[in-house]
Protein backbone atom coordinates (compact mmCIF):
# COMPACT_ATOMS: atom_id res chain seq x y z
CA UNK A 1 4.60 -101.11 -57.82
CA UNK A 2 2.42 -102.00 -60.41
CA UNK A 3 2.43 -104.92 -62.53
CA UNK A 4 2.62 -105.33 -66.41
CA UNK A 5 3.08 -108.75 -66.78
CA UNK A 6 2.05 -109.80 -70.58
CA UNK A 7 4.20 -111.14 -72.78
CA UNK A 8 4.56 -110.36 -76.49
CA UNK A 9 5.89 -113.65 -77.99
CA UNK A 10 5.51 -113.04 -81.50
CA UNK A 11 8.65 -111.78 -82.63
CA UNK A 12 10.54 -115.50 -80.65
CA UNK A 13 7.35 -117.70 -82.14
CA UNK A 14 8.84 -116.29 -85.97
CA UNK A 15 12.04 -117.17 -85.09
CA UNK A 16 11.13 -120.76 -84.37
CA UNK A 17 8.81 -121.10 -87.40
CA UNK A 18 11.97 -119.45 -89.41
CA UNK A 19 14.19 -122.24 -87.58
CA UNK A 20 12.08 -124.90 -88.88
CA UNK A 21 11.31 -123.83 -91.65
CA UNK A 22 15.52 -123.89 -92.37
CA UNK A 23 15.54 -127.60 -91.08
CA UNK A 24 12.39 -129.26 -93.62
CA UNK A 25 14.30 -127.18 -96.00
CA UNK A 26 17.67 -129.20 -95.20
CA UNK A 27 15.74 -132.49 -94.17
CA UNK A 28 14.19 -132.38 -97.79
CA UNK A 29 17.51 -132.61 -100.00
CA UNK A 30 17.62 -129.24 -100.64
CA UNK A 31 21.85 -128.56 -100.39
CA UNK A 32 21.05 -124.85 -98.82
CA UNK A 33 22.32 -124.56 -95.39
CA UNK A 34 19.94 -121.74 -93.94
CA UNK A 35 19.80 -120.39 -90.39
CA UNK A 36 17.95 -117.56 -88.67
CA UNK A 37 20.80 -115.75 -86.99
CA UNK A 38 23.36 -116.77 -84.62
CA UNK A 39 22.52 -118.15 -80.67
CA UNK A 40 23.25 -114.42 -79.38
CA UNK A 41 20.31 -113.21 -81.88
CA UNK A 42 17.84 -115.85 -80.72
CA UNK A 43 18.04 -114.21 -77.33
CA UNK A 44 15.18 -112.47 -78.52
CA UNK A 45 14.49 -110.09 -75.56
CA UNK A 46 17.07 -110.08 -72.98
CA UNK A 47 20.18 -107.67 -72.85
CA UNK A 48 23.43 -109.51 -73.77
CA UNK A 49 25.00 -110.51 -70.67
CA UNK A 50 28.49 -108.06 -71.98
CA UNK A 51 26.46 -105.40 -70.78
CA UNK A 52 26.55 -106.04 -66.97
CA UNK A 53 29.24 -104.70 -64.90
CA UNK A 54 30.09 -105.32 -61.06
CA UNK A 55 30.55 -101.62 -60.40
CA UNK A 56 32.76 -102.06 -57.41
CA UNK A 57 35.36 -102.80 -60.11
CA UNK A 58 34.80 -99.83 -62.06
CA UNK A 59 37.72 -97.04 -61.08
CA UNK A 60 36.17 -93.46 -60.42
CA UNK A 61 35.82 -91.73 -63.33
CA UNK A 62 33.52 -88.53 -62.28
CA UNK A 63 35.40 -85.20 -63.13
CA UNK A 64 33.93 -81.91 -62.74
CA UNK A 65 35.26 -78.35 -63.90
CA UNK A 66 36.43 -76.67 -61.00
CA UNK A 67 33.81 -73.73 -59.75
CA UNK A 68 34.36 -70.32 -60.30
CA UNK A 69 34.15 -67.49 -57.49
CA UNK A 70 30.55 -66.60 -59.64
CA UNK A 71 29.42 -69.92 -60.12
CA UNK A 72 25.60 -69.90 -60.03
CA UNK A 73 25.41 -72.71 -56.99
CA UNK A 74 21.85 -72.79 -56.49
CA UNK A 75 19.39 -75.72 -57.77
CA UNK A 76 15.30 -75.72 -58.43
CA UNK A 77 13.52 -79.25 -58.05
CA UNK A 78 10.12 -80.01 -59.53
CA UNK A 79 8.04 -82.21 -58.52
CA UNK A 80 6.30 -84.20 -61.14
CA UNK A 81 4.94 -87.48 -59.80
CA UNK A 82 6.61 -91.04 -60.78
CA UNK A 83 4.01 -91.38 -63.83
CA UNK A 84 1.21 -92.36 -61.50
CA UNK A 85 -1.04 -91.96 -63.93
CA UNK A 86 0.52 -94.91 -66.36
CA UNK A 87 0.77 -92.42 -69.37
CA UNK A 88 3.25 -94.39 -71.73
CA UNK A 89 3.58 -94.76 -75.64
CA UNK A 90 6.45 -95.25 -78.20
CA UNK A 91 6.32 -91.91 -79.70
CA UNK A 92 8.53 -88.65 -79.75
CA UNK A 93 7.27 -86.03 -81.26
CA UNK A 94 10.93 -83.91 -80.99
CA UNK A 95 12.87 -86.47 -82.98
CA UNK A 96 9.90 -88.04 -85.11
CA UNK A 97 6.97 -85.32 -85.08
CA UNK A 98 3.83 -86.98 -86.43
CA UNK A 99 4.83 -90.49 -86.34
CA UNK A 100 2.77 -93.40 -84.38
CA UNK A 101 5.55 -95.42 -82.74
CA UNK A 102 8.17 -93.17 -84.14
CA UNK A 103 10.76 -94.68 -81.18
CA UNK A 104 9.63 -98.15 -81.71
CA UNK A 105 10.30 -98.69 -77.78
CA UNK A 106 8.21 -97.57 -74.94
CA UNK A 107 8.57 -93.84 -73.15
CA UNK A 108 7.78 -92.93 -69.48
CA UNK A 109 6.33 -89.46 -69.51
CA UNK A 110 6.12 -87.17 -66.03
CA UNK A 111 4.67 -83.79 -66.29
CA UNK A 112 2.49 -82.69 -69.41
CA UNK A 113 -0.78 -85.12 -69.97
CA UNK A 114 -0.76 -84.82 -73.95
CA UNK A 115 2.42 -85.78 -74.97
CA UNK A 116 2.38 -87.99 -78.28
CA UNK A 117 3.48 -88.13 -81.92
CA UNK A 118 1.13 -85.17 -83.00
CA UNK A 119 2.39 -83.13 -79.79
CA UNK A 120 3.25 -79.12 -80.77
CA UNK A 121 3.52 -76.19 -78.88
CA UNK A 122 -0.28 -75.09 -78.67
CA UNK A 123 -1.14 -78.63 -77.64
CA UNK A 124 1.28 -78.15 -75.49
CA UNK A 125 0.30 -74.98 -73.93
CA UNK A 126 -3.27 -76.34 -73.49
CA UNK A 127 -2.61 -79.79 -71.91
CA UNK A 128 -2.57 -80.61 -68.62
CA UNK A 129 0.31 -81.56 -66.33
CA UNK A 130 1.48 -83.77 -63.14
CA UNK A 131 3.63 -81.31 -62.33
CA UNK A 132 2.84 -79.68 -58.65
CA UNK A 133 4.04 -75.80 -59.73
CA UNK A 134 2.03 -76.09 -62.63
CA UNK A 135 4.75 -76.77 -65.29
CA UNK A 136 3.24 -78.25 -68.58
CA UNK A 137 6.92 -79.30 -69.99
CA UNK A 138 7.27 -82.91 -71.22
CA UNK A 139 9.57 -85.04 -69.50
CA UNK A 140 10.33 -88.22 -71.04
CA UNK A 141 12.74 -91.54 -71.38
CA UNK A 142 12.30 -95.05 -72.19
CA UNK A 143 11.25 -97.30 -69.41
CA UNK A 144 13.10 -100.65 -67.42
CA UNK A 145 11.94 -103.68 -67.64
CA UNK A 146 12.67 -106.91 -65.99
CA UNK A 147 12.44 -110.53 -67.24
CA UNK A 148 10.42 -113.28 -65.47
CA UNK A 149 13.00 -116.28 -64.61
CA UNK A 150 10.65 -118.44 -66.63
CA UNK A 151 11.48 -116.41 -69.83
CA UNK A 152 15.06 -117.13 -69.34
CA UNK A 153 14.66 -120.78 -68.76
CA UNK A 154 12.37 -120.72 -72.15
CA UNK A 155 14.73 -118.46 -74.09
CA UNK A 156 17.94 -120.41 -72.80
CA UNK A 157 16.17 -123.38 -74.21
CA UNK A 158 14.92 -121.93 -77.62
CA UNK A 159 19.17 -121.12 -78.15
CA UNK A 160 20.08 -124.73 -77.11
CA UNK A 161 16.97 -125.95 -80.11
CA UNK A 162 18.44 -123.69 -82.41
CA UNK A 163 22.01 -124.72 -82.27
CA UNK A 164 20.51 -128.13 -82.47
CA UNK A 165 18.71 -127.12 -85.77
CA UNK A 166 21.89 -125.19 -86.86
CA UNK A 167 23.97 -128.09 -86.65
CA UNK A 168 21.41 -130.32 -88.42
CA UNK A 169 21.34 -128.00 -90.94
CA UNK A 170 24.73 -128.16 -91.22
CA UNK A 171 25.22 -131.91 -91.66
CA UNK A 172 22.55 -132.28 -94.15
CA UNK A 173 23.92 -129.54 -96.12
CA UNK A 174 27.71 -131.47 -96.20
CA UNK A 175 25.88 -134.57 -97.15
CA UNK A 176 24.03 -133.32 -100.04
CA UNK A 177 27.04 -131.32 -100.99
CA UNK A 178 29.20 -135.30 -100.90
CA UNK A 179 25.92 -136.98 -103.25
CA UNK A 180 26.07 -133.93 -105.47
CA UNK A 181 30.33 -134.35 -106.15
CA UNK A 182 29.60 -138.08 -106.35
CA UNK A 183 26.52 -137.72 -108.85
CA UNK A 184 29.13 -135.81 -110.95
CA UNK A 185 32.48 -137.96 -110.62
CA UNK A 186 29.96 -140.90 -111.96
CA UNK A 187 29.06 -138.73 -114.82
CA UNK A 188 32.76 -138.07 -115.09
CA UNK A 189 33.62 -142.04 -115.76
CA UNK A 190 30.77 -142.58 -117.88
CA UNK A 191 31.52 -139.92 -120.57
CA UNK A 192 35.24 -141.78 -120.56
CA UNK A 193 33.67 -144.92 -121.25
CA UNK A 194 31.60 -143.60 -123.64
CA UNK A 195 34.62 -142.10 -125.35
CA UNK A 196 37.16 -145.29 -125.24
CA UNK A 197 34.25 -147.28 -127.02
CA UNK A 198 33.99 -144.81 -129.60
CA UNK A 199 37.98 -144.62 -129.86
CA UNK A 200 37.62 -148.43 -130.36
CA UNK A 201 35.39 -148.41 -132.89
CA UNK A 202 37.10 -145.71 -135.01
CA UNK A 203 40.68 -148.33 -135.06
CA UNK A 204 38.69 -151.19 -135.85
CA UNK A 205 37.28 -148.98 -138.93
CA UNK A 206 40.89 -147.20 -140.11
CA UNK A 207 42.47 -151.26 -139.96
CA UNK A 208 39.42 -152.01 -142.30
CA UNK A 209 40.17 -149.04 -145.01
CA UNK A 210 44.06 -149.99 -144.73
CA UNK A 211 43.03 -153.65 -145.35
CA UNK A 212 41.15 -152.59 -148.48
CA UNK A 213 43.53 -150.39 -150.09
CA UNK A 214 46.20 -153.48 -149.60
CA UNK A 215 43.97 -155.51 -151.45
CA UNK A 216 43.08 -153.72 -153.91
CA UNK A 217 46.60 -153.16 -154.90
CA UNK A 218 47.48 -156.33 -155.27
CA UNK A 219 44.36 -157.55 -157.44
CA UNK A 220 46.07 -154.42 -159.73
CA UNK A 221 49.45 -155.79 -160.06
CA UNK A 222 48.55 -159.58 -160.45
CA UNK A 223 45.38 -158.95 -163.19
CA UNK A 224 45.51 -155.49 -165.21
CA UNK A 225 41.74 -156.52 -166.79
CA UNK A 226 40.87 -157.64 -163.04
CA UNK A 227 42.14 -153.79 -162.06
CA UNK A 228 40.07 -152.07 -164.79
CA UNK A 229 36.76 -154.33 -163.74
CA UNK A 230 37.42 -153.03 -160.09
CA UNK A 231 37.98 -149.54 -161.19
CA UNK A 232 34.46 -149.25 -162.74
CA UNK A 233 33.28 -150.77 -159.75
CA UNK A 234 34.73 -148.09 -157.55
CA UNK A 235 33.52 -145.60 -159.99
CA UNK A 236 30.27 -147.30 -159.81
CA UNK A 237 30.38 -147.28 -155.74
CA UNK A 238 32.23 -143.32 -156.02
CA UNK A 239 28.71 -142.15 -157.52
CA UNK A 240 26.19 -144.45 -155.06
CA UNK A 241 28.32 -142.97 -152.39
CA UNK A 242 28.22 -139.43 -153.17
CA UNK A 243 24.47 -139.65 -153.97
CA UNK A 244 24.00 -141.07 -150.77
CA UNK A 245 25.41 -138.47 -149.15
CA UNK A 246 23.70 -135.64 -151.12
CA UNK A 247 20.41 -137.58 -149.65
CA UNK A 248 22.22 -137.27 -146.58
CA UNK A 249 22.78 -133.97 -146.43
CA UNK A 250 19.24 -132.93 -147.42
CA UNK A 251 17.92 -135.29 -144.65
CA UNK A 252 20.72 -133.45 -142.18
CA UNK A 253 19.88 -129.94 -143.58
CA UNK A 254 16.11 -130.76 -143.01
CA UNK A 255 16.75 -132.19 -139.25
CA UNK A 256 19.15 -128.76 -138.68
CA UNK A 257 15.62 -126.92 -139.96
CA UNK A 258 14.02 -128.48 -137.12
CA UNK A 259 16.00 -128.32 -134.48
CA UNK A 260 16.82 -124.47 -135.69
CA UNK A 261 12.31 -123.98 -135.97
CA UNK A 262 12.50 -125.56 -132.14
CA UNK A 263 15.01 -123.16 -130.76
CA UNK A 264 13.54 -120.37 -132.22
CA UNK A 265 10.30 -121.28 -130.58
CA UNK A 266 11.79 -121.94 -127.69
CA UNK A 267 13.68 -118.75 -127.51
CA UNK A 268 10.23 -117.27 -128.42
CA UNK A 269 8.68 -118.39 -125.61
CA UNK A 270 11.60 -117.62 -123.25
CA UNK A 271 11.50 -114.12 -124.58
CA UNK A 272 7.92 -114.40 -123.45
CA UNK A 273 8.28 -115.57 -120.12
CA UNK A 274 11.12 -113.23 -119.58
CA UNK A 275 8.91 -110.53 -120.48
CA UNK A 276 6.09 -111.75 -118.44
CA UNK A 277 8.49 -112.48 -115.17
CA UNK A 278 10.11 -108.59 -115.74
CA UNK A 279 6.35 -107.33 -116.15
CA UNK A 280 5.21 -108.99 -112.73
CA UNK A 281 8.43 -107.98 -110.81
CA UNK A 282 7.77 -104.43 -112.14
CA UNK A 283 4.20 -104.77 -110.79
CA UNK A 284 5.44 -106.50 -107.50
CA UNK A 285 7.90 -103.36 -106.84
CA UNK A 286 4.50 -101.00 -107.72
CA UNK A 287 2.86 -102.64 -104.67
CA UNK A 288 6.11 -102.91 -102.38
CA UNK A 289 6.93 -99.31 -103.53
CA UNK A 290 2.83 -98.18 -102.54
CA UNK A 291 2.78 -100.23 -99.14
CA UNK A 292 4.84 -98.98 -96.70
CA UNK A 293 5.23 -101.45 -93.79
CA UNK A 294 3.54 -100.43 -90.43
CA UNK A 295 5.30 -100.41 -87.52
CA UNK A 296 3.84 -102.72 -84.23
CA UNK A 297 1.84 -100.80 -81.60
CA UNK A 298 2.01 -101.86 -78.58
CA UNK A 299 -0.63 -104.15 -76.63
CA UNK A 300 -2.83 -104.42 -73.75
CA UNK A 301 0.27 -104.77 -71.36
CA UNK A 302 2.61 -101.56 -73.33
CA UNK A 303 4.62 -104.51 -74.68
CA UNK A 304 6.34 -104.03 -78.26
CA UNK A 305 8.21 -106.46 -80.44
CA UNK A 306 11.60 -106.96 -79.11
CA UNK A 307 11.23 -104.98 -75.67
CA UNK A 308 8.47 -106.99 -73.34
CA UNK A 309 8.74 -108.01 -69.21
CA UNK A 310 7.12 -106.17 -66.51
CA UNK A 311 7.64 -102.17 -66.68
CA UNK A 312 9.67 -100.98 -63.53
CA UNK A 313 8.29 -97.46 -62.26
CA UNK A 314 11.10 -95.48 -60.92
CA UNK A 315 10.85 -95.26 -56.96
CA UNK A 316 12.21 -91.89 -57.69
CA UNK A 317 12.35 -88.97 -60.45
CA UNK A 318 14.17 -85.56 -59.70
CA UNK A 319 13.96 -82.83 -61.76
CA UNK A 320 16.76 -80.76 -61.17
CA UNK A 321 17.89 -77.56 -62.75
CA UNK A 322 21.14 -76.51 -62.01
CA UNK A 323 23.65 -73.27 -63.17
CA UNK A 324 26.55 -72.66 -64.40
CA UNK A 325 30.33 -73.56 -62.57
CA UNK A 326 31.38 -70.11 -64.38
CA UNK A 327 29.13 -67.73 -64.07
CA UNK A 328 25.15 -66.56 -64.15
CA UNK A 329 22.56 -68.54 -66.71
CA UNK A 330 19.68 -66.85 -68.33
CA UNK A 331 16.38 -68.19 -68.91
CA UNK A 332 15.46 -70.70 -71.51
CA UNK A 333 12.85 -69.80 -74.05
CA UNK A 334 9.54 -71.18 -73.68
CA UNK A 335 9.46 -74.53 -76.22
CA UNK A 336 12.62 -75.18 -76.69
CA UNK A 337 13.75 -79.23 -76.81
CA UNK A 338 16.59 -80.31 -75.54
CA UNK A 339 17.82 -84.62 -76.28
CA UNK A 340 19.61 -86.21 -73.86
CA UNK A 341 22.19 -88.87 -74.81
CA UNK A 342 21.81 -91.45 -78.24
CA UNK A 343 19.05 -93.99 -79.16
CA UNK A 344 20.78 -94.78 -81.98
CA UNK A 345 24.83 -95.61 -80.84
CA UNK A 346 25.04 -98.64 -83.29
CA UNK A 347 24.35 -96.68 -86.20
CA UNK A 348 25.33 -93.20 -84.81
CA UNK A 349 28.25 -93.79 -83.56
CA UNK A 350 28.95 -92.56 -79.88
CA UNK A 351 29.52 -89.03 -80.16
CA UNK A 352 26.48 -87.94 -78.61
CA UNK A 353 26.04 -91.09 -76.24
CA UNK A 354 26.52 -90.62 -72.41
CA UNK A 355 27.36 -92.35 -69.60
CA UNK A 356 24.51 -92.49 -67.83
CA UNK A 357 24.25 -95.60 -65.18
CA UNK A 358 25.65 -96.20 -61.48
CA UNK A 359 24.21 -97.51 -58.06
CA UNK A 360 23.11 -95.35 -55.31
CA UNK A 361 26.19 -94.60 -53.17
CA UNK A 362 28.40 -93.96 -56.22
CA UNK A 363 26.68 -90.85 -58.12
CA UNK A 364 29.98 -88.70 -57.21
CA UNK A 365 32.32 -91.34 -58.25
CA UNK A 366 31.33 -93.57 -61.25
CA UNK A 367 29.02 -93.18 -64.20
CA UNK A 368 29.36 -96.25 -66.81
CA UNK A 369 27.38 -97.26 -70.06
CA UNK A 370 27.16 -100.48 -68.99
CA UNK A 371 24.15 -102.40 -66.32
CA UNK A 372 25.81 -101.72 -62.98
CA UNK A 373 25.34 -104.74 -60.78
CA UNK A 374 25.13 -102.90 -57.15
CA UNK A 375 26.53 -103.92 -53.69
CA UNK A 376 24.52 -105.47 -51.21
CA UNK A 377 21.14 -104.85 -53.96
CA UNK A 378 22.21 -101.32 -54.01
CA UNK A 379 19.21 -99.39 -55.92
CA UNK A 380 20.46 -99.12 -59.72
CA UNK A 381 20.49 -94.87 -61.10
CA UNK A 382 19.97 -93.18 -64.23
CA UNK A 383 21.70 -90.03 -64.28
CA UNK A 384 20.70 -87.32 -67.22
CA UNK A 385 22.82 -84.60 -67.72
CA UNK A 386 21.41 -82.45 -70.56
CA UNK A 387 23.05 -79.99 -72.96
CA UNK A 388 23.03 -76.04 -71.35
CA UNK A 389 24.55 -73.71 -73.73
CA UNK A 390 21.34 -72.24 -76.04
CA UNK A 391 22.75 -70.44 -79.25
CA UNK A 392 20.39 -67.56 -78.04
CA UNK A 393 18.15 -67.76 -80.98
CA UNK A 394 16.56 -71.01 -81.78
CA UNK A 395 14.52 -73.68 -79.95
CA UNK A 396 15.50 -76.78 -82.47
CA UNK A 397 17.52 -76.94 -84.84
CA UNK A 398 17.48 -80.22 -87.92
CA UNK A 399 19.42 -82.33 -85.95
CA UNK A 400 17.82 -81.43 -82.77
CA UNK A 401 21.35 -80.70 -81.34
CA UNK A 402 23.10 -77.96 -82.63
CA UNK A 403 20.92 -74.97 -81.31
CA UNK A 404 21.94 -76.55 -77.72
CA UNK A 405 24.84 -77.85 -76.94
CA UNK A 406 27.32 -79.07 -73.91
CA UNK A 407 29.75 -76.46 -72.18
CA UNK A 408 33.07 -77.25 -72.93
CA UNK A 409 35.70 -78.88 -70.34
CA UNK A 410 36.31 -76.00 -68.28
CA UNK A 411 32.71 -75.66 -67.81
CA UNK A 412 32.20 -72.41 -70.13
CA UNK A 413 30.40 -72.12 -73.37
CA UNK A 414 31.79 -71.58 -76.97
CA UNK A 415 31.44 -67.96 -78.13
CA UNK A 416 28.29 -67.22 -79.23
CA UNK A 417 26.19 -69.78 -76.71
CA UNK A 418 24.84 -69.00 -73.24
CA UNK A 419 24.66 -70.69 -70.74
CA UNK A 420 20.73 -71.87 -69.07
CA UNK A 421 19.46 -73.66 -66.37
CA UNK A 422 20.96 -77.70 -66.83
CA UNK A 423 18.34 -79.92 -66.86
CA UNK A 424 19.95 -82.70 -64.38
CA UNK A 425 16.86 -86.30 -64.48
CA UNK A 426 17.95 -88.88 -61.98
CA UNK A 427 15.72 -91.87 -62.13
CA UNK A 428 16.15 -94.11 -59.22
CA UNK A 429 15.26 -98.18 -59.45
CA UNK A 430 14.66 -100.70 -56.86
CA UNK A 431 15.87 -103.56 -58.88
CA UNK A 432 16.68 -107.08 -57.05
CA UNK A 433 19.79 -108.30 -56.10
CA UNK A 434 18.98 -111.76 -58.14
CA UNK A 435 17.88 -109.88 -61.08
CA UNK A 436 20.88 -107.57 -61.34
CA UNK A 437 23.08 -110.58 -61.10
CA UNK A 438 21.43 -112.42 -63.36
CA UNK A 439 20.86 -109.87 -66.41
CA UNK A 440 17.55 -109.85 -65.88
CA UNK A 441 16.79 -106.15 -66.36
CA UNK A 442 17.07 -103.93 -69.86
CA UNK A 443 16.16 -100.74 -70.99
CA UNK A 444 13.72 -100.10 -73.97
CA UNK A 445 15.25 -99.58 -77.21
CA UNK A 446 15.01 -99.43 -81.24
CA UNK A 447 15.53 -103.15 -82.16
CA UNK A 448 18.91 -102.73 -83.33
CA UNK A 449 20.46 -101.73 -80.36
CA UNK A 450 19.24 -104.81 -78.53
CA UNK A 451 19.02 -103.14 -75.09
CA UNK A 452 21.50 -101.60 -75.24
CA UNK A 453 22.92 -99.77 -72.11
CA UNK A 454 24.82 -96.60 -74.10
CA UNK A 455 21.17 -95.53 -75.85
CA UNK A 456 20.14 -94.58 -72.97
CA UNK A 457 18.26 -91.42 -73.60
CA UNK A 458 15.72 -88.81 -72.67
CA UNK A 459 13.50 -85.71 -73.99
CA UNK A 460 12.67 -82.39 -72.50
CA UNK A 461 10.64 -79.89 -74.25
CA UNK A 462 10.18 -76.28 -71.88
CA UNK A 463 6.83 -75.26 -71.22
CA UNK A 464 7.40 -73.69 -68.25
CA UNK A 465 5.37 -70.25 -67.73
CA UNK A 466 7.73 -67.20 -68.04
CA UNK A 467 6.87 -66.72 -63.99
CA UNK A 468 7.99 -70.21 -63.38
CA UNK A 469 10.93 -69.53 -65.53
CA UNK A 470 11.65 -66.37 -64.13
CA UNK A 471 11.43 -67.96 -60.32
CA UNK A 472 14.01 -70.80 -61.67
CA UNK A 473 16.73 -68.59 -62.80
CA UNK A 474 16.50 -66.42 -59.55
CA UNK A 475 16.64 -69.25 -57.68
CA UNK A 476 20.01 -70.93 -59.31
CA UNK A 477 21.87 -67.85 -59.62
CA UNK A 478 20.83 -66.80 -56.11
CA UNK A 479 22.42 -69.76 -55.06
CA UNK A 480 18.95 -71.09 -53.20
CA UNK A 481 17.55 -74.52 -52.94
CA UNK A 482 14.12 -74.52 -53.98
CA UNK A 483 11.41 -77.34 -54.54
CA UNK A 484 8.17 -76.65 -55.97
C-alpha cells in the first residue's frame, strides 16, 4: 500500500496562535474572556470518538423488497483498477462544475483519466480510462485516512493546553471583572463624601442668614435712626450685589460661549471622524466585496486543511450493476450523473444521507452511519447503493437528484420513472485492529462535517459506449453474471 505520510499542520498551528493570542489578551488586563472553540473543536483532524460503533452490538437492520417472479437477477462487474495510478483531487465537477477544490476534501477516482472541476461530456468522451472493457465513466468518492499515534498524543495534548489557557482565561477575566466593581464602589463613596461636605457647608451658610436677619431686627426695634442707617446700607449692599452679579453673569454667559464654541468643535470634528471611519469601512467592504477568499489546494502529500494522515487505498473496488426486484431495466443514457448519499448532512439535513458502513461478514445483516469497529480486525466496507429510477428524459437535473431517484419500498418505481441498471460501489479496507479501536481512521469531508461518518458519498457519471451499455442490460435482465 502506498504511503502518504505528510502532515498539513497549519490549520492546528492557527489554533494555538489564536489560543495565545486569547491568553496575552487576558494576561494584559483586558476583562474579555476569549477562547478559540471548545476541547472537541481543537481536535483539529480526528473523527469524534461518538462516531465509532462495536458493530457486534448493532441489531440487523438489512431489509430488502421481496423479488418478483420477473425480477431481473443478473449482475455486470467492471473492473476498474484500485486507483493505481494515484489520480486524486478535491473537485466534482457534477455538484460544483468549474470549481478548483469545489469539495474541499480529497476524491479517489477509478475509471476515466480526466476527471476534474472543468470535466464535461466531450472531455469526457475523449479521456482515457482504467477501466479493462473500455468504459470511460467516472467513478468517484472521498478517500480514508488514518492518523499516526503520534498525532493523537500531540493533539490530545494541544486539548489538555487549551483547557489550560481556557481556564486562565477565565480567572483573569473574573478578576478584572472584581477590580472593575471595586474601581466603581470607590467612586460610589467618594461622590457621597463629596456630597455630605457640600450638605455641610450649605447649614453652616442658612444658620449664618438666620443669624443676620435676627440681628438686624433687633438693631430695628431698639434704635429707629440705627434701623434707617442700616437700611441705606442694605440698599447700598442690594445694588453692589446685584451689580456683581450682572458682572457675573456676563463672565458665566462668556464661559457658557466657550464651552458651547468647544463642543461645537468637538462635535465638528466627531462629525469628521465619523465621516472618515464610515468612508474607510465603505472602502474596506469594496475590497472584501472584490476579493473573494480562495479555497486551500492541496499539497505535495494530497493533504487539505482539516482532512490530513496517510490515504488508505481500498484493497478492493467492485463495480456492480444490478436490476430490478420487479421487473426488466432499460439502459441508462450515455452522461447521465447519478450522487450517492450526502456531503453535506449537517446543513442538509439527512434526507438524502445513507447508511453506508459495516465489516466484512455483515454486508447482509447491518449497514450503520457510524465507524464500525470489526471483530477479530474484520476488514471495514463501504457499501454504495445508488438511485435507479431515471425520469426517462433528463441526465441532471438542478439539484442533481430529482431526474434519478430511489425505487420505492416495494422495490418499484413511481409512475413516470424507469427503472436502470443500480449502480451497487463496495469499497473494501484493510484497516488495523488498533486503529479501529482507537478512532484512528476518518473519511474526507467539507470542514463542517468534521469526518463525519453519514456524508459518506460518491459520484458516477455514465460514459459507457452504447455496446457496453447494451451488453450490461442483456446481461442483468438475462439473469447472467458477467465481469469485464
Amino acid at each position: 500500500m502506498a504511503r502518504y505520510s505528510g502532515r498539513h499542520r497549519i490549520s492546528r498551528r492557527t489554533k494555538i496562535a489564536t489560543l495565545g493570542l486569547g491568553l496575552a489578551l487576558a494576561v494584559g488586563g483586558i476583562a474579555v474572556w476569549t477562547t478559540a472553540g471548545d476541547p472537541g473543536q481543537a481536535r483539529a483532524d480526528l473523527a469524534d470518538k461518538s462516531f465509532f460503533v462495536d458493530i457486534t452490538t448493532v441489531q440487523p437492520n438489512v431489509d430488502l423488497p421481496e423479488q418478483q417472479n420477473d425480477a431481473s437477477t443478473g449482475t455486470f462487474t467492471v473492473d476498474c483498477g484500485k486507483n493505481e495510478n494515484e489520480h486524486f483531487n478535491p473537485d466534482n465537477f457534477i455538484a460544483q462544475p468549474g470549481v478548483r477544490n469545489g469539495a474541499q476534501h480529497l476524491h479517489d477516482y477509478v475509471g476515466n483519466l480526466t476527471t476534474n472541476a472543468d470535466s464535461n461530456n466531450q472531455s469526457l468522451q475523449a479521456g482515457g480510462t482504467t477501466c479493462k472493457n473500455g468504459d470511460k465513466s467516472a467513478y468517484f468518492w472521498p478517500v480514508i485516512r488514518i492518523e499516526d499515534e503520534e498525532d493523537v498524543a500531540e493533539n490530545e495534548q494541544q486539548q489538555q493546553q487549551q483547557q489550560g489557557q481556557d481556564n486562565a482565561g477565565q480567572q483573569q477575566g473574573q478578576e478584572n471583572a472584581g477590580q472593575q466593581k471595586q474601581g466603581q464602589n470607590n467612586d460610589a463613596g467618594q461622590n457621597n463624601n463629596q456630597q455630605d461636605n457640600d450638605n455641610a457647608d450649605q447649614q453652616q451658610q442658612d444658620q449664618q442668614q438666620s443669624r443676620n436677619r435676627n440681628g438686624g431686627n433687633q438693631n430695628a426695634d431698639q434704635d429707629r435712626d440705627g434701623n434707617q442707617r442700616n437700611n441705606l446700607v442694605q440698599q447700598g449692599s442690594l445694588r453692589a450685589a446685584q451689580n456683581q452679579g450682572r458682572d457675573n453673569d456676563q463672565q458665566g454667559d462668556g464661559r457658557q460661549g466657550d464651552r458651547n464654541n468647544r463642543n461645537q468643535n468637538n462635535g465638528d470634528n466627531n462629525d469628521q471622524r465619523g465621516q472618515n471611519n464610515n468612508q474607510q469601512n465603505n472602502n474596506d467592504q469594496q475590497g472584501n466585496e472584490e476579493e473573494a477568499p480562495e479555497l486551500d489546494e492541496p499539497n505535495a502529500e494530497n493533504e487539505l486543511a482539516g482532512n490530513d494522515g496517510e490515504i488508505q487505498r481500498p484493497a478492493d473496488v467492485d463495480l456492480q450493476f444490478r436490476g430490478s426486484p420487479v421487473g426488466e431495466v432499460v439502459a441508462m443514457p450515455k452522461f447521465l450523473r447519478i450522487l450517492y448519499g450526502d456531503a453535506k448532512v449537517s446543513t442538509n439535513g439527512t434526507k438524502n444521507a445513507r447508511d453506508s458502513w459495516t465489516c466484512a461478514g455483515f454486508e447482509d445483516r447491518v449497514l450503520i452511519n457510524k465507524y464500525p469497529i470489526c471483530p477479530n480486525g474484520a476488514p471495514v466496507k463501504r457499501i454504495h447503493d445508488f438511485p435507479s429510477c431515471w425520469d426517462g428524459e433528463n441526465i441532471d437535473s438542478e439539484n442533481h437528484r430529482d431526474h434519478i431517484i430511489y425505487p420505492q419500498e416495494n422495490g418499484q418505481c413511481k409512475n413516470g420513472f424507469k427503472a436502470v441498471p443500480q449502480l451497487r460501489i463496495t469499497l473494501t479496507y484493510n484497516i488495523p485492529q488498533e486503529v479501529q479501536e482507537q478512532g484512528r481512521y476518518k473519511v474526507d469531508s467539507f470542514p463542517e462535517e468534521e469526518h463525519n461518518p453519514f456524508s459518506d458519498h460518491d459520484d458516477f457519471a455514465n460514459v459507457m459506449s452504447n455496446q457496453i451499455m447494451n451488453r450490461l442490460v442483456d446481461c442483468v435482465n438475462e439473469g447472467r453474471t458477467c465481469n469485464e
